[in-house]
PDB file of N, CA and C in Angstrom:
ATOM      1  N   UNK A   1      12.433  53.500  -4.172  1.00  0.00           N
ATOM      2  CA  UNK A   1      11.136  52.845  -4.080  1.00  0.00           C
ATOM      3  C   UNK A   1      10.233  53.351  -5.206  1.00  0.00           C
ATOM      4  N   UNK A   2       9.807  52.518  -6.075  1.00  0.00           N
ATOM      5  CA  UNK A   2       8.368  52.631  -6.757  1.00  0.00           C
ATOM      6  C   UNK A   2       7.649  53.215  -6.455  1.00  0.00           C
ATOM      7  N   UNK A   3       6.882  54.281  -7.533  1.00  0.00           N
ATOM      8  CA  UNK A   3       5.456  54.310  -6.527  1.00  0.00           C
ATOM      9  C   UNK A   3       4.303  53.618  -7.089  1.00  0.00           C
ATOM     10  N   UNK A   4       3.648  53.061  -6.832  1.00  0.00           N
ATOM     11  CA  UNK A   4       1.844  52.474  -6.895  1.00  0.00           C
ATOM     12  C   UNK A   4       1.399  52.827  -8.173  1.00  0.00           C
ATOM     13  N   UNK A   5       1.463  51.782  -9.360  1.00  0.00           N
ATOM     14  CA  UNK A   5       0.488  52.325  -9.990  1.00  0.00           C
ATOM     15  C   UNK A   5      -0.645  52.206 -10.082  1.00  0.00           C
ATOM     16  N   UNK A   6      -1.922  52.531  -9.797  1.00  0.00           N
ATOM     17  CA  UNK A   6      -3.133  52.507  -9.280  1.00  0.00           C
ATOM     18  C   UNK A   6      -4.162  53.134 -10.287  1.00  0.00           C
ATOM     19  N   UNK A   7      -3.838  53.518 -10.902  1.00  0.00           N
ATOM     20  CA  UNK A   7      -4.791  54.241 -12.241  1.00  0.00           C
ATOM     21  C   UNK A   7      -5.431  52.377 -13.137  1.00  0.00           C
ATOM     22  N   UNK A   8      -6.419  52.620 -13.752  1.00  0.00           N
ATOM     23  CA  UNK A   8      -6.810  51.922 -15.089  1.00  0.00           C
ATOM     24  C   UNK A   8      -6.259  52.475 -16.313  1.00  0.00           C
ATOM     25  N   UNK A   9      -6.505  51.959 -17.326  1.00  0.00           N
ATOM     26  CA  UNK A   9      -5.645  52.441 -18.991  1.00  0.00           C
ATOM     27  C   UNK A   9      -6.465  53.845 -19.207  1.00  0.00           C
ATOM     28  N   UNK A  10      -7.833  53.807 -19.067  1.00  0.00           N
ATOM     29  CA  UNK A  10      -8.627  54.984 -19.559  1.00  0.00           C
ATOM     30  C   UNK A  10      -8.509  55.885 -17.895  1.00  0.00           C
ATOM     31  N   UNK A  11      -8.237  55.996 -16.956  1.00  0.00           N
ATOM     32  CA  UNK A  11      -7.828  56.565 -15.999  1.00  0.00           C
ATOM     33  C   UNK A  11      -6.635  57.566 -16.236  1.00  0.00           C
ATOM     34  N   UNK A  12      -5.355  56.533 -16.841  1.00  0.00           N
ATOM     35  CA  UNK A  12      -4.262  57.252 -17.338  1.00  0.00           C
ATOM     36  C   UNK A  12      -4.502  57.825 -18.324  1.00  0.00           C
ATOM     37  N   UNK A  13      -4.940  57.650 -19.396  1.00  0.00           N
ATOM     38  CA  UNK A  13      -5.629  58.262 -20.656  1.00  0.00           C
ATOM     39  C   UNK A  13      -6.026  59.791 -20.034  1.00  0.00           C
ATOM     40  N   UNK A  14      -7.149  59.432 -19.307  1.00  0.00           N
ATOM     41  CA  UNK A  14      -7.531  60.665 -18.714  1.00  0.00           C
ATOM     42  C   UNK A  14      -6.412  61.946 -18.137  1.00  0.00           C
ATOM     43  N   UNK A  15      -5.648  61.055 -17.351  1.00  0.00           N
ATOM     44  CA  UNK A  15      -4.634  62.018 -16.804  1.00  0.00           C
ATOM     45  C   UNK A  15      -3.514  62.865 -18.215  1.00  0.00           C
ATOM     46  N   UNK A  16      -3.245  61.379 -19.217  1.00  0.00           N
ATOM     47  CA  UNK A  16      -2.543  62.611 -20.386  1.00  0.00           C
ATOM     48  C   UNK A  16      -3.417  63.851 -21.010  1.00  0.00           C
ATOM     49  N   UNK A  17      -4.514  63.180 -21.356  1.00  0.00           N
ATOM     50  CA  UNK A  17      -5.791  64.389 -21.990  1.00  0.00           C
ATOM     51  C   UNK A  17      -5.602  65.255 -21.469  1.00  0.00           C
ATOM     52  N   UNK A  18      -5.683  65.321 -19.979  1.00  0.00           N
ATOM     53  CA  UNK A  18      -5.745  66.826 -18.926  1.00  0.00           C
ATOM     54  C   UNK A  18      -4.319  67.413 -19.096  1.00  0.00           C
ATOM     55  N   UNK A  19      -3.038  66.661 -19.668  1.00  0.00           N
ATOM     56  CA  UNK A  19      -2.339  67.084 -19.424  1.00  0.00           C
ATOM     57  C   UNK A  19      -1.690  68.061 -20.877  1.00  0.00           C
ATOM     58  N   UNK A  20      -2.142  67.111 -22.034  1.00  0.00           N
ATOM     59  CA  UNK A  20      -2.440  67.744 -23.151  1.00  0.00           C
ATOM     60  C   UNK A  20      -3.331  69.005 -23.459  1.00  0.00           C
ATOM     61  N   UNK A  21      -4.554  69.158 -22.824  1.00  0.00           N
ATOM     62  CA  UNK A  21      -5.739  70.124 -22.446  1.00  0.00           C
ATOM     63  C   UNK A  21      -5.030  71.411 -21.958  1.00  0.00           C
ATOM     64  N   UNK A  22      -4.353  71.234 -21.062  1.00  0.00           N
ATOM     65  CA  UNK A  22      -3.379  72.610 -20.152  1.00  0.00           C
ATOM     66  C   UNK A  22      -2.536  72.655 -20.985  1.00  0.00           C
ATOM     67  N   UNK A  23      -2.043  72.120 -22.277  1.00  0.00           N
ATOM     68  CA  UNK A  23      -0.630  72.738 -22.749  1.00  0.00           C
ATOM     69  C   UNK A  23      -0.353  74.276 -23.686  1.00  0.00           C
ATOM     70  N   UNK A  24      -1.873  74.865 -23.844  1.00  0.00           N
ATOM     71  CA  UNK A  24      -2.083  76.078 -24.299  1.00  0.00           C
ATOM     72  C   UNK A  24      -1.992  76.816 -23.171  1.00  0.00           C
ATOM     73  N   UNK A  25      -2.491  76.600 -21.814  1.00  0.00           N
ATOM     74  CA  UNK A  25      -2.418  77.393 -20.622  1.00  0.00           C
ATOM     75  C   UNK A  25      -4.079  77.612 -20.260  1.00  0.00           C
ATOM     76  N   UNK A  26      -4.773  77.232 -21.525  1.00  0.00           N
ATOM     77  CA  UNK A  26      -5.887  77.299 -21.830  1.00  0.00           C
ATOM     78  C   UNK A  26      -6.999  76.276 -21.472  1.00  0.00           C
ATOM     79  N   UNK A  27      -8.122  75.919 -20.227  1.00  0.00           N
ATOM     80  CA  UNK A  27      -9.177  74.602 -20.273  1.00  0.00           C
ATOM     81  C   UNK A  27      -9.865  74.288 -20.483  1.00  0.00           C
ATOM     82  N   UNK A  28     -10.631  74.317 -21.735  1.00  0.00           N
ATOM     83  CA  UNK A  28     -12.256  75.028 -22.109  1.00  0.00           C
ATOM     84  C   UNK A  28     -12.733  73.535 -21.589  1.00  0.00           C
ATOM     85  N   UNK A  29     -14.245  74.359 -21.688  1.00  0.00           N
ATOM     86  CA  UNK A  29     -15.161  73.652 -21.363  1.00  0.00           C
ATOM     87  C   UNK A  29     -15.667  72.319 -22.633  1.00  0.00           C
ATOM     88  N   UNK A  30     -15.018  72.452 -23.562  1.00  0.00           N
ATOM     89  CA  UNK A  30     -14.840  71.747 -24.681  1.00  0.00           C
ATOM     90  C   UNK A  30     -14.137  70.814 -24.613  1.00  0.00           C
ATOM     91  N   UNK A  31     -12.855  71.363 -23.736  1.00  0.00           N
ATOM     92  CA  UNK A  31     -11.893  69.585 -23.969  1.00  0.00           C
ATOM     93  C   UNK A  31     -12.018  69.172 -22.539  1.00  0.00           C
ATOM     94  N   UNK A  32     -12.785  69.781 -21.679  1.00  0.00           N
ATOM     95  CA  UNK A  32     -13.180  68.828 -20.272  1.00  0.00           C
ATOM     96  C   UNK A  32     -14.345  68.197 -20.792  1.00  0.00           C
ATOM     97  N   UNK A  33     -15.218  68.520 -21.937  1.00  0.00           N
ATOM     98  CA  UNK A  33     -16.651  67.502 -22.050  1.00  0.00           C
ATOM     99  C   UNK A  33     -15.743  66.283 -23.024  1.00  0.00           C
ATOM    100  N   UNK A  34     -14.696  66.773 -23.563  1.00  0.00           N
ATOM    101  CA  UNK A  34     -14.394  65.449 -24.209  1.00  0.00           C
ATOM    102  C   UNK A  34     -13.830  64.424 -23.573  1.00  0.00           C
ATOM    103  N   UNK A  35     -13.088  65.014 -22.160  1.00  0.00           N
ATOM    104  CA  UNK A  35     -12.216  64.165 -21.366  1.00  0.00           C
ATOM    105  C   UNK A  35     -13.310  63.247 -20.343  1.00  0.00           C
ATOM    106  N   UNK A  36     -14.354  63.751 -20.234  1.00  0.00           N
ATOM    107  CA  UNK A  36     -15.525  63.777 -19.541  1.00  0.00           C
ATOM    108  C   UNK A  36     -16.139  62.254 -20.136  1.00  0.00           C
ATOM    109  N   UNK A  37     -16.257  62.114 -21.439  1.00  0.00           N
ATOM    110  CA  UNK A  37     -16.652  60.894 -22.092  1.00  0.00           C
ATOM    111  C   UNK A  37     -16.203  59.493 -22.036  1.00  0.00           C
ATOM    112  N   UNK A  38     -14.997  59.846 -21.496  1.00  0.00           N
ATOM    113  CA  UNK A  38     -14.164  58.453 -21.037  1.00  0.00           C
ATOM    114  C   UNK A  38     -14.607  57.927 -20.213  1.00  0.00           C
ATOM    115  N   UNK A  39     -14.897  58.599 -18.704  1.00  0.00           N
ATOM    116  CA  UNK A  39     -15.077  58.388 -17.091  1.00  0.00           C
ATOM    117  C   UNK A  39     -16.141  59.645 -16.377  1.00  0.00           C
ATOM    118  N   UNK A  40     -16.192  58.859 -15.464  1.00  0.00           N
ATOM    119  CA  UNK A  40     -17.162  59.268 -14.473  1.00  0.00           C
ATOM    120  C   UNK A  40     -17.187  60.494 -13.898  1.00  0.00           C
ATOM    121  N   UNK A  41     -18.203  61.315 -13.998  1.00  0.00           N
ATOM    122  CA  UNK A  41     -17.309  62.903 -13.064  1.00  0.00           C
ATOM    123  C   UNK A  41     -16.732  62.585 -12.016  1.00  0.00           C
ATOM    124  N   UNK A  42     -16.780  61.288 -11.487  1.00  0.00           N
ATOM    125  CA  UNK A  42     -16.051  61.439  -9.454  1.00  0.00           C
ATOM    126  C   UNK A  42     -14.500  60.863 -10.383  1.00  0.00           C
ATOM    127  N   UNK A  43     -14.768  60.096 -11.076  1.00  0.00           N
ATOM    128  CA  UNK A  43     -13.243  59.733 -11.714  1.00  0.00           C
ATOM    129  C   UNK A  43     -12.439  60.486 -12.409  1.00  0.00           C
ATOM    130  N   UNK A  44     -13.373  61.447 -13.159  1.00  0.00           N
ATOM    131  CA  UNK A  44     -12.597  62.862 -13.290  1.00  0.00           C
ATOM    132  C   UNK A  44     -12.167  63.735 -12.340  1.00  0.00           C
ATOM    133  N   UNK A  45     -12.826  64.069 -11.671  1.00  0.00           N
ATOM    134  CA  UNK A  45     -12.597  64.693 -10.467  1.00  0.00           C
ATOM    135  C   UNK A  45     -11.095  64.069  -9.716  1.00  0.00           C
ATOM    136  N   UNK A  46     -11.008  62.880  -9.089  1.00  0.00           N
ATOM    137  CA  UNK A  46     -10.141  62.597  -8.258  1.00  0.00           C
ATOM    138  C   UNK A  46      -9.121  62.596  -9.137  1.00  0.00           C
ATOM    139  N   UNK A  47      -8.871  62.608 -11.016  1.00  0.00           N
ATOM    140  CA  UNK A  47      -7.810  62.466 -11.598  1.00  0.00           C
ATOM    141  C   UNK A  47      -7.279  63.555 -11.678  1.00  0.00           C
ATOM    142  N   UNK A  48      -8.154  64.658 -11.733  1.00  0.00           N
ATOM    143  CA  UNK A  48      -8.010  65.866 -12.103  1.00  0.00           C
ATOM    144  C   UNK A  48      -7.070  66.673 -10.769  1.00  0.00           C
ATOM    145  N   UNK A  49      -7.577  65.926  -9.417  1.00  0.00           N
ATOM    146  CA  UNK A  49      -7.102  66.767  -8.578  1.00  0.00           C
ATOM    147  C   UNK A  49      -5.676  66.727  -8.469  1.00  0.00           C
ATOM    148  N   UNK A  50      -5.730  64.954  -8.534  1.00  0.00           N
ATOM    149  CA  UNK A  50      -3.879  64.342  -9.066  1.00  0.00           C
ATOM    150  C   UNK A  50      -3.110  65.427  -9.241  1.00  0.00           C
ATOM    151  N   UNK A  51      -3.878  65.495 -11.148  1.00  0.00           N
ATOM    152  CA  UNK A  51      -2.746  66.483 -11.830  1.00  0.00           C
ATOM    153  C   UNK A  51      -2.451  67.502 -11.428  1.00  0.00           C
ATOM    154  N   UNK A  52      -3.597  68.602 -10.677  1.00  0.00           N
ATOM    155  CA  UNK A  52      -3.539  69.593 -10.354  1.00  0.00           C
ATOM    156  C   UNK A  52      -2.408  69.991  -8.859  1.00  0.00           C
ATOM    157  N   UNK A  53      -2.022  68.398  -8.317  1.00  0.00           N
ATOM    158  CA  UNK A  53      -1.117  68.559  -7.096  1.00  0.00           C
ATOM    159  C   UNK A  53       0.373  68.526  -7.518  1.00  0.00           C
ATOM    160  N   UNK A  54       0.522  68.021  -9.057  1.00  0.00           N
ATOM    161  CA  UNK A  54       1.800  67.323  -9.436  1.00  0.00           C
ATOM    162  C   UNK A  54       2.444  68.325  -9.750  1.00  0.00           C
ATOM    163  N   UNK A  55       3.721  68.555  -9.934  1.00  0.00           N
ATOM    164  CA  UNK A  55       4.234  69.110 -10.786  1.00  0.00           C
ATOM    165  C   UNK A  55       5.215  68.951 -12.000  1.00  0.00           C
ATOM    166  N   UNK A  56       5.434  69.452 -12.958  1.00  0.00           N
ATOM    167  CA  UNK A  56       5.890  69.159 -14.159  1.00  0.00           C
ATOM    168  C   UNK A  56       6.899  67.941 -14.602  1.00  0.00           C
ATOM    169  N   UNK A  57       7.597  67.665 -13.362  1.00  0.00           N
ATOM    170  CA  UNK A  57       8.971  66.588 -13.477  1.00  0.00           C
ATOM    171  C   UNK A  57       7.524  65.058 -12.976  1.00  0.00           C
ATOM    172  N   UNK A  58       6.510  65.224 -12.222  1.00  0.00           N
ATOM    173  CA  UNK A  58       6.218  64.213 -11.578  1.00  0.00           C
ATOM    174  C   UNK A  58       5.325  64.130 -12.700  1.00  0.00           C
ATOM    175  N   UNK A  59       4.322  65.188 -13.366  1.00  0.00           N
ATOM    176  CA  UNK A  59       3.153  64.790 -14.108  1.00  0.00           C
ATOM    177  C   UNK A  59       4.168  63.912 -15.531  1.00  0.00           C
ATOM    178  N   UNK A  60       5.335  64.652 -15.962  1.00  0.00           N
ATOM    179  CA  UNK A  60       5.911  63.664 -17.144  1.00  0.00           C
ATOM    180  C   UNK A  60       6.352  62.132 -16.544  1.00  0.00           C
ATOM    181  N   UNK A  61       6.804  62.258 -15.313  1.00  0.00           N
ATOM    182  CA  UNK A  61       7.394  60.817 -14.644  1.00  0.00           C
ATOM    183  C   UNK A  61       6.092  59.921 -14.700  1.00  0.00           C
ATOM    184  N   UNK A  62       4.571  60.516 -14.338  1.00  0.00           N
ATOM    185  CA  UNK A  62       3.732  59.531 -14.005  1.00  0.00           C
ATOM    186  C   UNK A  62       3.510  59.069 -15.479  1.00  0.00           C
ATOM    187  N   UNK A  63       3.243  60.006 -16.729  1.00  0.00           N
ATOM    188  CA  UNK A  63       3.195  59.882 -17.914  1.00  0.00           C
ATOM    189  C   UNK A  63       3.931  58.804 -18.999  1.00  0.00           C
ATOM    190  N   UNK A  64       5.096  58.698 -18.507  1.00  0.00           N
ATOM    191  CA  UNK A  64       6.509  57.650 -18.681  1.00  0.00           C
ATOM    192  C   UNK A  64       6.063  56.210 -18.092  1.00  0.00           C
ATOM    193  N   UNK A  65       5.669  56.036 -16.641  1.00  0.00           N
ATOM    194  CA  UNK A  65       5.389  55.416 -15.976  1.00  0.00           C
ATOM    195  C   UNK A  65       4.053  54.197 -16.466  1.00  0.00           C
ATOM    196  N   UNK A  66       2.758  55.254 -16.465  1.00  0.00           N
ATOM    197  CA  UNK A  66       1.512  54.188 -17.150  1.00  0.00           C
ATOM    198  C   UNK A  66       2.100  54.305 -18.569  1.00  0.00           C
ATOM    199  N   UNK A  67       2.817  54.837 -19.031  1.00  0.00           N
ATOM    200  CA  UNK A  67       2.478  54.322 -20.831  1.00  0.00           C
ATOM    201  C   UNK A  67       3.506  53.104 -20.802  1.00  0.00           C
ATOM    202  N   UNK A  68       4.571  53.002 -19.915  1.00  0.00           N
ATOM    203  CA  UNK A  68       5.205  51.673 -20.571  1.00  0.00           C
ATOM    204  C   UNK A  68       4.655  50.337 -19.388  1.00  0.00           C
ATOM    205  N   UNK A  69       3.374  50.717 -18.553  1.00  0.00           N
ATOM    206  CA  UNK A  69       2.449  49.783 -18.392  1.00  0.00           C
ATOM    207  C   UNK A  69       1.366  49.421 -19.364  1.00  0.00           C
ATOM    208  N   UNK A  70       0.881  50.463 -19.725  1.00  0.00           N
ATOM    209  CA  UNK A  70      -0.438  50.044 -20.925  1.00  0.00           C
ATOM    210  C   UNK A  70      -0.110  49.993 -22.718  1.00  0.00           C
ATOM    211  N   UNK A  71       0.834  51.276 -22.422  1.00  0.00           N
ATOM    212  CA  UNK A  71       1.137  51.291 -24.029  1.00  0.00           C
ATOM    213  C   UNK A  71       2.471  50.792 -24.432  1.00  0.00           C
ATOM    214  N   UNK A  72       3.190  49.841 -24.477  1.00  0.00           N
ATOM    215  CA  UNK A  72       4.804  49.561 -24.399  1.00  0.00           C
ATOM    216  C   UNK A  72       5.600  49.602 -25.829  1.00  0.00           C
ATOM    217  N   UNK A  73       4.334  49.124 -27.000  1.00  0.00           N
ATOM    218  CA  UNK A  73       4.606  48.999 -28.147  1.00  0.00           C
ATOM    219  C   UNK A  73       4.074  50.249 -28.774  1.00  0.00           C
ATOM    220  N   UNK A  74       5.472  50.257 -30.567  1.00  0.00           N
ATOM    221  CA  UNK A  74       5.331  51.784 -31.010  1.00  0.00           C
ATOM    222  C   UNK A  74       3.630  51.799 -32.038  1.00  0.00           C
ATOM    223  N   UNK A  75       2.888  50.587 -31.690  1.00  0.00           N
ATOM    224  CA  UNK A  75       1.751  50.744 -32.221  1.00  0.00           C
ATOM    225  C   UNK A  75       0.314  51.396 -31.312  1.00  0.00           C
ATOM    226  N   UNK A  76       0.915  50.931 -29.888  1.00  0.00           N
ATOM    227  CA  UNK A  76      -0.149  51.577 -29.101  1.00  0.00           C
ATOM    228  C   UNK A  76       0.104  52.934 -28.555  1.00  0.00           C
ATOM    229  N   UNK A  77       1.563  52.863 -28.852  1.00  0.00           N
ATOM    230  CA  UNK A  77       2.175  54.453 -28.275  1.00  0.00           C
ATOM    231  C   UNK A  77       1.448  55.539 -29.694  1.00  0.00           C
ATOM    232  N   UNK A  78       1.327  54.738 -30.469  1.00  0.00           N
ATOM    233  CA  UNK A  78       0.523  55.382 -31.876  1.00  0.00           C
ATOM    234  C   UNK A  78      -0.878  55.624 -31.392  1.00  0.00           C
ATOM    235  N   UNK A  79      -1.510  55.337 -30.736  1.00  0.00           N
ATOM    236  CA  UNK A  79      -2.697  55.097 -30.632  1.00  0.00           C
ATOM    237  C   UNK A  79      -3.013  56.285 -29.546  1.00  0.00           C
ATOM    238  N   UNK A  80      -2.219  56.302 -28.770  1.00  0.00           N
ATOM    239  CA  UNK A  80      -1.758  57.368 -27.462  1.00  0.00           C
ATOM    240  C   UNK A  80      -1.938  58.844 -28.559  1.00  0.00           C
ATOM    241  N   UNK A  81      -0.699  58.843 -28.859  1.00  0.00           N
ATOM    242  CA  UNK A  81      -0.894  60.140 -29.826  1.00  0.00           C
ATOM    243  C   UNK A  81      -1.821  60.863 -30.670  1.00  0.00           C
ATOM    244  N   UNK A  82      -2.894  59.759 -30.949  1.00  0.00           N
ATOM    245  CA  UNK A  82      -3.634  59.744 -31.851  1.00  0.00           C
ATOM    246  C   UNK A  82      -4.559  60.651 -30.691  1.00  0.00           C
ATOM    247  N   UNK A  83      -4.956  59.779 -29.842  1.00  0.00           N
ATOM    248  CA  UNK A  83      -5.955  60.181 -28.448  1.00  0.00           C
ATOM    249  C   UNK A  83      -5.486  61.698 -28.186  1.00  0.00           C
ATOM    250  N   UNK A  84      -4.326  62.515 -28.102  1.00  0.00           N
ATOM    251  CA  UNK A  84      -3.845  63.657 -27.999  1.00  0.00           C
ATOM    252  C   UNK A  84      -3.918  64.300 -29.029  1.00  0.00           C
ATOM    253  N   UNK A  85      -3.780  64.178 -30.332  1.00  0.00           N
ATOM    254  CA  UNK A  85      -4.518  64.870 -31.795  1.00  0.00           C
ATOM    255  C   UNK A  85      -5.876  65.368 -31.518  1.00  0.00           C
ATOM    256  N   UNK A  86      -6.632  64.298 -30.861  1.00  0.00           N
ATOM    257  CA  UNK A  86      -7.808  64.596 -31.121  1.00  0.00           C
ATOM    258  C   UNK A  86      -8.063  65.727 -29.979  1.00  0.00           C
ATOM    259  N   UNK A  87      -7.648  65.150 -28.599  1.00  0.00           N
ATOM    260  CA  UNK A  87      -7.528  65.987 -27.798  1.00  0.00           C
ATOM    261  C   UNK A  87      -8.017  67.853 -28.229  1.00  0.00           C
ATOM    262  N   UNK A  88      -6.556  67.720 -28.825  1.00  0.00           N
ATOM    263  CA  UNK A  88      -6.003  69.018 -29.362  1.00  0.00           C
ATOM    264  C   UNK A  88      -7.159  69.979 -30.168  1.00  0.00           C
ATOM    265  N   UNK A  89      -8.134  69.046 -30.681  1.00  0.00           N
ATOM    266  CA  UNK A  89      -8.916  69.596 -32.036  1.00  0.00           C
ATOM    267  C   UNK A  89     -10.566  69.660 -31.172  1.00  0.00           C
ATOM    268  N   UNK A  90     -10.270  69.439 -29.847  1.00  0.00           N
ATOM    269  CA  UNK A  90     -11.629  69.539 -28.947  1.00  0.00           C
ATOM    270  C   UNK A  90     -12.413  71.083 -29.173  1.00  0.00           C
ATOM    271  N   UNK A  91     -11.265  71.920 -29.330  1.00  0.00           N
ATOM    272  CA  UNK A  91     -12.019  73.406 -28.889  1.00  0.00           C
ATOM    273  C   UNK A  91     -11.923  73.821 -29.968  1.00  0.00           C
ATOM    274  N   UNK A  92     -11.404  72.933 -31.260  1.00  0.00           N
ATOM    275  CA  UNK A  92     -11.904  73.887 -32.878  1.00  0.00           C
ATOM    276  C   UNK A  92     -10.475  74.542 -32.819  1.00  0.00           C
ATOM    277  N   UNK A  93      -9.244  74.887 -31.873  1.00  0.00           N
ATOM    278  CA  UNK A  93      -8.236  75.219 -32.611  1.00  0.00           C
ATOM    279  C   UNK A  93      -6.850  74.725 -31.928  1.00  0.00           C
ATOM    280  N   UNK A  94      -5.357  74.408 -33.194  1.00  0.00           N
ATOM    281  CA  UNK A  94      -4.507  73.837 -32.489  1.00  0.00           C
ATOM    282  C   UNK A  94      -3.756  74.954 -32.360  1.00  0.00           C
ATOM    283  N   UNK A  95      -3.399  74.897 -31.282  1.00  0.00           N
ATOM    284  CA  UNK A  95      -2.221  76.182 -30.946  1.00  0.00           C
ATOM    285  C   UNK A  95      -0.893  75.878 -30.692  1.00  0.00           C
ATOM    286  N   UNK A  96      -0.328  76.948 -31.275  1.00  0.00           N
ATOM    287  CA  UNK A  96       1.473  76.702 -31.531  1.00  0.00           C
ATOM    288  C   UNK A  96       2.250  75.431 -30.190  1.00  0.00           C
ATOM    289  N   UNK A  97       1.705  76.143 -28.830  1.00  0.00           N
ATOM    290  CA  UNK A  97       1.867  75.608 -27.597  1.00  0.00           C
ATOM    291  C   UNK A  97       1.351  73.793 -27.811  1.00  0.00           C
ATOM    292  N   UNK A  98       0.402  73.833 -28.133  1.00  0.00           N
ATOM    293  CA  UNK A  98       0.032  72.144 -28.072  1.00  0.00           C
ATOM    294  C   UNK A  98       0.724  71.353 -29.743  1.00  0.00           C
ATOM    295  N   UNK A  99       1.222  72.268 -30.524  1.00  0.00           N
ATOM    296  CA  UNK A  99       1.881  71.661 -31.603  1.00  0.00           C
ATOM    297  C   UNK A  99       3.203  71.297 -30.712  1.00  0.00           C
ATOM    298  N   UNK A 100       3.694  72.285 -30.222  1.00  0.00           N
ATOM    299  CA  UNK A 100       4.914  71.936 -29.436  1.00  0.00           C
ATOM    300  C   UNK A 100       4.949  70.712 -28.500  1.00  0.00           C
ATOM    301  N   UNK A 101       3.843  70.570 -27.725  1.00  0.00           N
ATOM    302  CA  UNK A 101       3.872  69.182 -27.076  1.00  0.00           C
ATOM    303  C   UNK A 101       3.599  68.136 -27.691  1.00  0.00           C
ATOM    304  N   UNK A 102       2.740  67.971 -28.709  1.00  0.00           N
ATOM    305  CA  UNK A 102       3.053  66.744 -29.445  1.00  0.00           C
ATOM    306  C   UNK A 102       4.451  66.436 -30.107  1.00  0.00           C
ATOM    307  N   UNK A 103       4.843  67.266 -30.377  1.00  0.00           N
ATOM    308  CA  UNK A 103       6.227  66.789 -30.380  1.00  0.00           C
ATOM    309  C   UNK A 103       7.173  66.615 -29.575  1.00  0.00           C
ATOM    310  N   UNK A 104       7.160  66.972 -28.792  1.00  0.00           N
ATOM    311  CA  UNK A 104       7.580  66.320 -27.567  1.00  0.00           C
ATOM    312  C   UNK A 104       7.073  65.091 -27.172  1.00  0.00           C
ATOM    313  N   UNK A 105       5.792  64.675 -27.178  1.00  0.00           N
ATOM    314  CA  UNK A 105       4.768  63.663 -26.537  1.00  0.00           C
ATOM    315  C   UNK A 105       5.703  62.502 -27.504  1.00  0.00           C
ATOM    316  N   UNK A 106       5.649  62.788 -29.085  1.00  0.00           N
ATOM    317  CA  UNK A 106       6.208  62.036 -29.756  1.00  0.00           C
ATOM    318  C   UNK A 106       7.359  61.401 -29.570  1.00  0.00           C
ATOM    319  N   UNK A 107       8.654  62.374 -28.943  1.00  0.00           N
ATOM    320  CA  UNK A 107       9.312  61.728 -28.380  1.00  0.00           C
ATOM    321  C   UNK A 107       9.904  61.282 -27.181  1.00  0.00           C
ATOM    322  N   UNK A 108       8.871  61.685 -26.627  1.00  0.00           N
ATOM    323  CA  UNK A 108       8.823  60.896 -24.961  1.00  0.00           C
ATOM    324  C   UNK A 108       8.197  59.574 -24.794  1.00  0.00           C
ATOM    325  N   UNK A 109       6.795  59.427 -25.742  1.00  0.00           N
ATOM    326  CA  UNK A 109       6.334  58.703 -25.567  1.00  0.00           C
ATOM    327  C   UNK A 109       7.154  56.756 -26.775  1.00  0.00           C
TER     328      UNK A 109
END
């Protein structure tokens, strides 16, 4: 069985950001005001709690899941990445750990 996808495009957006944001181990208050600009604090909030219940096999499954609903083509999957670059450059530095997931992101996504 499927599960529900129930998020909006900038909803899911939100959920990779947060998920990109944790890949130093690190959450500043820098890349939550940037994730913050997309959506609503209650829409942050309830996305945030999501991620915070998932774990690693489910947060990449949900990740897999909305991008080949919103992003299917390798131009918007470009566009995805792009949104995680910037991500990355929220708190002024990229760290080895989030170089590593974009490459990964790159080829997952």
């Amino acid at each position: 069985m499927e599960k529900e996808l129930n998020w909006n495009a900038n909803e899911f957006i939100t959920f990779l950001l947060l998920h990109a944001s944790h890949a130093d181990l690190e959450f500043t208050d820098d890349e939550k005001e940037s994730i913050m600009e997309r959506v609503s604090p209650d829409v942050f909030e309830q996305i945030y709690a999501s991620y915070e219940e998932m774990g690693e096999f489910e947060i990449l499954q949900t990740i897999l899941d909305y991008k080949g609903l919103y992003y299917p083509t390798i131009d918007r999957k470009n566009e995805l990445l792009d949104l995680v670059k910037k991500q990355f450059q929220a708190d002024g530095v990229v760290s080895s750990l989030e170089k590593s997931l974009m490459l990964f992101l790159e080829k997952l996504l």
